[in-house]
Protein backbone atom coordinates (compact mmCIF):
# COMPACT_ATOMS: atom_id res chain seq x y z
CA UNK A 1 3.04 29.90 -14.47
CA UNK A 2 6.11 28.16 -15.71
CA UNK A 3 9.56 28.77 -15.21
CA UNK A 4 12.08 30.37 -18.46
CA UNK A 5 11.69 27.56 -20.65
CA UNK A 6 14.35 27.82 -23.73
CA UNK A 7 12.38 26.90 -26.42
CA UNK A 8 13.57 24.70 -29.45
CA UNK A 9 13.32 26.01 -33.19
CA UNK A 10 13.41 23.83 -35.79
CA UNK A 11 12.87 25.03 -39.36
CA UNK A 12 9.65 26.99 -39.39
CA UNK A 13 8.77 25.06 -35.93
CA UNK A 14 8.75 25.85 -32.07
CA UNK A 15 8.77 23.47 -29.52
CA UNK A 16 7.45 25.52 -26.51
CA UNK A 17 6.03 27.80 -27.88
CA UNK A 18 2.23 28.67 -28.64
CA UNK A 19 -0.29 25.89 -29.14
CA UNK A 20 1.08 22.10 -28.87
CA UNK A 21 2.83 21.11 -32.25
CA UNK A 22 1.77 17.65 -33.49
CA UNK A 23 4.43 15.04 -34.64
CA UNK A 24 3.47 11.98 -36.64
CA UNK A 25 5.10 9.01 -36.78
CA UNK A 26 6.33 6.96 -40.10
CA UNK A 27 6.84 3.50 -39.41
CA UNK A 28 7.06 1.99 -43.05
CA UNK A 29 9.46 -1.17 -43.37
CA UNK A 30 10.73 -0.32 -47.05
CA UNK A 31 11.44 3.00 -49.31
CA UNK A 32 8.20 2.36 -50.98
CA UNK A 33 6.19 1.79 -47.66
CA UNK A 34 7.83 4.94 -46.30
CA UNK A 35 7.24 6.90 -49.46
CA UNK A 36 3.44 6.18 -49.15
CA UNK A 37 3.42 7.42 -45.84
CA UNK A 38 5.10 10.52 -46.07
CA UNK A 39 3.13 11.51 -49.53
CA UNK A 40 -0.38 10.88 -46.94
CA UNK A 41 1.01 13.70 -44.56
CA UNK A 42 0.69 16.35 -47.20
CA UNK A 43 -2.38 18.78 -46.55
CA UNK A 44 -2.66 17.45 -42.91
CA UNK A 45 -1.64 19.05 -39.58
CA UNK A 46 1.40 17.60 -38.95
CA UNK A 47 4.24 20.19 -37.62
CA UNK A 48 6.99 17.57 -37.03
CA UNK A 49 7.36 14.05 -39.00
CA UNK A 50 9.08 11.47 -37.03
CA UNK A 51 10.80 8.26 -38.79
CA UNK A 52 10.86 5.10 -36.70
CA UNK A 53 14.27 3.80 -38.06
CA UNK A 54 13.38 0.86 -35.89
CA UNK A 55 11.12 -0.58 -38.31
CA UNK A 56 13.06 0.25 -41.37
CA UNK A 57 14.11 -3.43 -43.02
CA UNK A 58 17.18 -2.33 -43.71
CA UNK A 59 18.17 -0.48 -40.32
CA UNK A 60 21.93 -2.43 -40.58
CA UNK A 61 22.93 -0.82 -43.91
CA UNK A 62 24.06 2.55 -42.62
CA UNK A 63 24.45 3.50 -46.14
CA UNK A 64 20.95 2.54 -46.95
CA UNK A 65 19.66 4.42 -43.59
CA UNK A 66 21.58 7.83 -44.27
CA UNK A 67 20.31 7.54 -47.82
CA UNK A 68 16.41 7.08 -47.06
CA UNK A 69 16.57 10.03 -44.03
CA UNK A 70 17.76 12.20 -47.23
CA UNK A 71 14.92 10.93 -48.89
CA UNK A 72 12.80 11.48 -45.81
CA UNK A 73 13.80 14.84 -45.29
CA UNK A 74 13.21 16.12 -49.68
CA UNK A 75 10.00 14.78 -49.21
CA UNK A 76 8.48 15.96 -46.29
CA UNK A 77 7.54 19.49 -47.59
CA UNK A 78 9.75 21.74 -45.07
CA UNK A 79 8.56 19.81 -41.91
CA UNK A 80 11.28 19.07 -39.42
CA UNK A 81 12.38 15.32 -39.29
CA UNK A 82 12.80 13.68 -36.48
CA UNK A 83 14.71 10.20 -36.33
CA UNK A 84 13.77 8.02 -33.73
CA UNK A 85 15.48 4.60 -33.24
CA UNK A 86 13.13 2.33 -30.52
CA UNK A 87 14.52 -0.34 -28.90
CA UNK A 88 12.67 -3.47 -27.61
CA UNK A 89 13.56 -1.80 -24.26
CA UNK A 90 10.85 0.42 -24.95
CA UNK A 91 8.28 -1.02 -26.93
CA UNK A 92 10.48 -0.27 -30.20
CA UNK A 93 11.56 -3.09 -33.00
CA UNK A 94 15.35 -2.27 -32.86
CA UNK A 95 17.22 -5.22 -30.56
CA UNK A 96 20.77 -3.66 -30.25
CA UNK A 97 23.25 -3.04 -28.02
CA UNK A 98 24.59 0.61 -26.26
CA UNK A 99 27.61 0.70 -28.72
CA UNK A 100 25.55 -0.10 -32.14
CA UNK A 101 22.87 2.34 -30.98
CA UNK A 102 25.18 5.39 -30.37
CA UNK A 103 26.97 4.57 -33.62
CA UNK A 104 23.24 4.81 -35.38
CA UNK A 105 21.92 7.72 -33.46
CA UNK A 106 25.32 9.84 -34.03
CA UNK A 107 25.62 8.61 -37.90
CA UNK A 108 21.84 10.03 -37.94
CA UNK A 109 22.53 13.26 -36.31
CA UNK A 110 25.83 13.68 -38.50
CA UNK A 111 23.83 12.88 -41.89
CA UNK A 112 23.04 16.65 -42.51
CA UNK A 113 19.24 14.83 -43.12
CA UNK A 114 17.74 15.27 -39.83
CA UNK A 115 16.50 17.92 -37.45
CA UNK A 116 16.06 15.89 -34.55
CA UNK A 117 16.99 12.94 -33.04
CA UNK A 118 15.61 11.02 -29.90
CA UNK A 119 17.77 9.38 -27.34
CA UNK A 120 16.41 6.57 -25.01
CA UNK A 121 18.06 8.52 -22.11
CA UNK A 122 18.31 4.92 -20.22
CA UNK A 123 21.22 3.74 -22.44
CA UNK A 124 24.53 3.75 -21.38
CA UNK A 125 25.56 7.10 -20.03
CA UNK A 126 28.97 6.99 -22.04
CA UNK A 127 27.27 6.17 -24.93
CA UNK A 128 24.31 8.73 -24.42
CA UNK A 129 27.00 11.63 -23.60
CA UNK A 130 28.35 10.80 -26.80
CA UNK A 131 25.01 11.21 -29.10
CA UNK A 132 23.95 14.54 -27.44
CA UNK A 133 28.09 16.18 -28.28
CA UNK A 134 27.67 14.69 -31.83
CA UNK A 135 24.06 16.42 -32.27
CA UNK A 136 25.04 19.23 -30.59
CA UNK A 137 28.18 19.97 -32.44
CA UNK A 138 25.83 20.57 -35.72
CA UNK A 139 23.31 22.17 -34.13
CA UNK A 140 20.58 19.04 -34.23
CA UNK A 141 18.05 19.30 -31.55
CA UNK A 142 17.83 16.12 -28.64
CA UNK A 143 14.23 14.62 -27.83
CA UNK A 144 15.22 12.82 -24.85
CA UNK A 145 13.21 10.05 -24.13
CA UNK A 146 11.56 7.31 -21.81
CA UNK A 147 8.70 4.71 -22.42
CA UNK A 148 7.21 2.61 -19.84
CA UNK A 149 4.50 0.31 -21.21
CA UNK A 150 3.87 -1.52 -17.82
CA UNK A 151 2.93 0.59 -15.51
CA UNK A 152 2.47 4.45 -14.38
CA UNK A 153 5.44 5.49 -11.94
CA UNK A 154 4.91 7.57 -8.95
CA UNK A 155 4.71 11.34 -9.74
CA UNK A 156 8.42 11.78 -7.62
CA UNK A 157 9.99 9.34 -10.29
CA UNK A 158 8.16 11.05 -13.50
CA UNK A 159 9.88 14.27 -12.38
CA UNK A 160 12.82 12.57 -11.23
CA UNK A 161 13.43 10.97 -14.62
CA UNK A 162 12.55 14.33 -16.58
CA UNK A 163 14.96 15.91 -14.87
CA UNK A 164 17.72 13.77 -14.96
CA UNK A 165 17.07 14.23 -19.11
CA UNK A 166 17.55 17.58 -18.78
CA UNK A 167 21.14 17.12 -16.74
CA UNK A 168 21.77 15.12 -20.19
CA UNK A 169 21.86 17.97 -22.05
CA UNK A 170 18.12 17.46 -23.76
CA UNK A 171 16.81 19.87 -25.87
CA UNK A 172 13.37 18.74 -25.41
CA UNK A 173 12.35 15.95 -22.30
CA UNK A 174 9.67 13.08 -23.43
CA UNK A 175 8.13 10.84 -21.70
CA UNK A 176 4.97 8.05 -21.77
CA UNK A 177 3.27 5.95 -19.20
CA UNK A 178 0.65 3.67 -19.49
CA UNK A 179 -2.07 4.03 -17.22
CA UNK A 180 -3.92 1.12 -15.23
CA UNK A 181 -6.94 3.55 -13.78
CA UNK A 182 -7.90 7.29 -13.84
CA UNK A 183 -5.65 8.10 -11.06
CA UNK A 184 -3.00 7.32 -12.89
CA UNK A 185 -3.32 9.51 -15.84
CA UNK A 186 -3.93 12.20 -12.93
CA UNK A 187 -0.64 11.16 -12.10
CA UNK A 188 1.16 11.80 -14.80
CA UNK A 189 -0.44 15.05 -15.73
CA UNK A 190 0.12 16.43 -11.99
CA UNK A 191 4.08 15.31 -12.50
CA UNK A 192 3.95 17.30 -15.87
CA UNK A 193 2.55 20.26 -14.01
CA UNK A 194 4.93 20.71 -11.19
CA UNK A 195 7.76 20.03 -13.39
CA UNK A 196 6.61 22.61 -15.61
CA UNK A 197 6.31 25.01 -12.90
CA UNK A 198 9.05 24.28 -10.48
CA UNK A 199 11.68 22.53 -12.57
CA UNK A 200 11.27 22.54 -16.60
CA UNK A 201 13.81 24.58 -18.38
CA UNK A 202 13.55 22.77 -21.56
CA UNK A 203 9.61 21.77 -23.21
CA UNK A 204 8.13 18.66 -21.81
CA UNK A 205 6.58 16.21 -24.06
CA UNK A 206 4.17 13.46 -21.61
CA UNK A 207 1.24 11.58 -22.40
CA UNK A 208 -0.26 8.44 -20.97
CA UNK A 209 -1.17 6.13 -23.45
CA UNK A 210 -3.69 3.70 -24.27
CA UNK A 211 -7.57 4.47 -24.06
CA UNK A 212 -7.51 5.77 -20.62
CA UNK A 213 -4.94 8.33 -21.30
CA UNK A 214 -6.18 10.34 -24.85
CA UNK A 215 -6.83 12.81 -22.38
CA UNK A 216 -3.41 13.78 -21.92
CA UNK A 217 -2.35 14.06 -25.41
CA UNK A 218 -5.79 16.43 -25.91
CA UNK A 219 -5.69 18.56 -22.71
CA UNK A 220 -1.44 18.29 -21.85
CA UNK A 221 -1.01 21.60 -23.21
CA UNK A 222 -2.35 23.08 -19.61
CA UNK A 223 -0.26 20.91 -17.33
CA UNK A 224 2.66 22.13 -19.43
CA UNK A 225 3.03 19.70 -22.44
CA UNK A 226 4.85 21.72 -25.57
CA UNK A 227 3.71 18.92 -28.45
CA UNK A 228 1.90 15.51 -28.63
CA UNK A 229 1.39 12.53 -30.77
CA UNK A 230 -1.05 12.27 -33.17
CA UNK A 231 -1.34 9.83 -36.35
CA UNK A 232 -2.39 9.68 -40.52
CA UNK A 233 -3.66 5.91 -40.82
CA UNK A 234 -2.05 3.90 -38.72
CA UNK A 235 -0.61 4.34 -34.90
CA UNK A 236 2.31 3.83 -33.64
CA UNK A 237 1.51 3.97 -30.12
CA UNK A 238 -1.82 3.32 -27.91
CA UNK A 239 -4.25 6.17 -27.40
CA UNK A 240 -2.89 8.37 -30.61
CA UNK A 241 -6.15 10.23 -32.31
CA UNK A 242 -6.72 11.18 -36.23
CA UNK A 243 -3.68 14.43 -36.11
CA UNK A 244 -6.86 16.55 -38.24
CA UNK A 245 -9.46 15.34 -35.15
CA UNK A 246 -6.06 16.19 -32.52
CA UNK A 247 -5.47 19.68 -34.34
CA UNK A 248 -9.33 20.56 -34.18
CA UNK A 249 -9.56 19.77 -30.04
CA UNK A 250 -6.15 21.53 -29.42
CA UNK A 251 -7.19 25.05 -30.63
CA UNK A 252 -10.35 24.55 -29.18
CA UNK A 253 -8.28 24.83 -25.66
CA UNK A 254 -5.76 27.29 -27.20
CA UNK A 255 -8.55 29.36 -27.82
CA UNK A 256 -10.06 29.36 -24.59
CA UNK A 257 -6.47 30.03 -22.76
């Protein structure tokens, strides 16, 4: 049994609440590439629609970035946007430093555009501090976040680092490993369960990526995982599955719970 999780509303949308919500990603590198994606979400099961700003051609123009989120955000049919910014530090195409990436995140969460926004909650702490007051002020919810494309940690440092996002001030915590055997998607679901149990206040998002680990983004729901990542066309990360395919296997467990 988990502890009193707060859940997180956003729009017509619960994060921790009922059956896992799925989020697909939008990685298109110009309007028209982005349009085309977002216009192939409609009629699928997508409950949140996350924009990779990392990929975006013209992530310098702040102008140009605050105008396509608005863009984004008329076209996505109601669904909750949430703008993600991935840095080379985590397997993302953005290379920039603390200062440029807190100016980006905040100018995001101040748009008016946006629901969400995810923080890489390994920046700078000033820096970090400053993006979650900024989205907090107007009421935008915080996906902290951590990506390790290496290696699966030990279950202590999972739950260590989870933790330490919700100290931040997270709304939601996220956070994906990549898995050399079995044991270590065991790993990370076990470090999703006790911190669901013993320590989550805020929903968990975890997977473990790649091949070895589509069982976590299918079954994470039991270990205590609030949403997961599933893709239209093309993935943005190993291991996602079809979001129709990932909708159809998550209320088969819902179901049976």
């Amino acid at each position: 049994m988990g502890r009193s999780i707060t859940p997180v509303r956003v729009k017509d949308v619960t994060i921790g609440e009922g059956a896992p919500k799925i989020i697909v990603s939008i990685t298109g590198r110009t309007p028209g590439e982005l349009l085309a994606q977002v216009e192939a979400l409609s009629g699928r099961p997508v409950d949140i629609v996350e924009w990779r700003v990392d990929f975006f051609d013209s992530l310098d123009d702040t102008t140009a970035v605050i105008d396509q989120a608005g863009t984004l955000a008329s076209l996505a049919g109601g669904k909750p946007l949430l703008a993600t910014c991935r840095t080379s530090e985590e397997g993302g195409e953005a290379r920039i430093d603390d200062d440029a990436y807190a100016d980006l995140v905040v100018t995001l969460a101040e748009c008016g555009a946006v629901d969400l926004v995810d923080v890489e909650y390994r920046r700078g702490g000033r820096e970090v501090e400053r993006i979650v007051a900024a989205a907090h002020i107007r009421n935008i919810a915080v996906v902290a976040s951590n990506h390790d494309f290496d290696a699966t940690p030990p279950k202590e440092e999972i739950i260590a680092r989870l933790r330490t996002m919700q100290v931040l001030g997270a709304d939601v915590c996220k956070i994906a490993v990549m898995p050399r055997s079995a044991a270590d998607v065991l790993t990370l679901l076990d470090a999703t369960r006790i911190m669901y149990e013993d320590h989550a206040e805020r929903p968990l998002i975890t997977m473990s990526m790649g091949g070895l680990g589509v069982i976590s983004r299918i079954a994470g729901q039991v270990f205590g995982s609030a949403a997961t990542f599933g893709m239209v066309g093309a993935a943005s990360a190993p291991g996602q599955v079809d979001a129709s395919e990932l909708r159809a296997l998550l209320d088969v467990l819902e179901k049976s719970r």
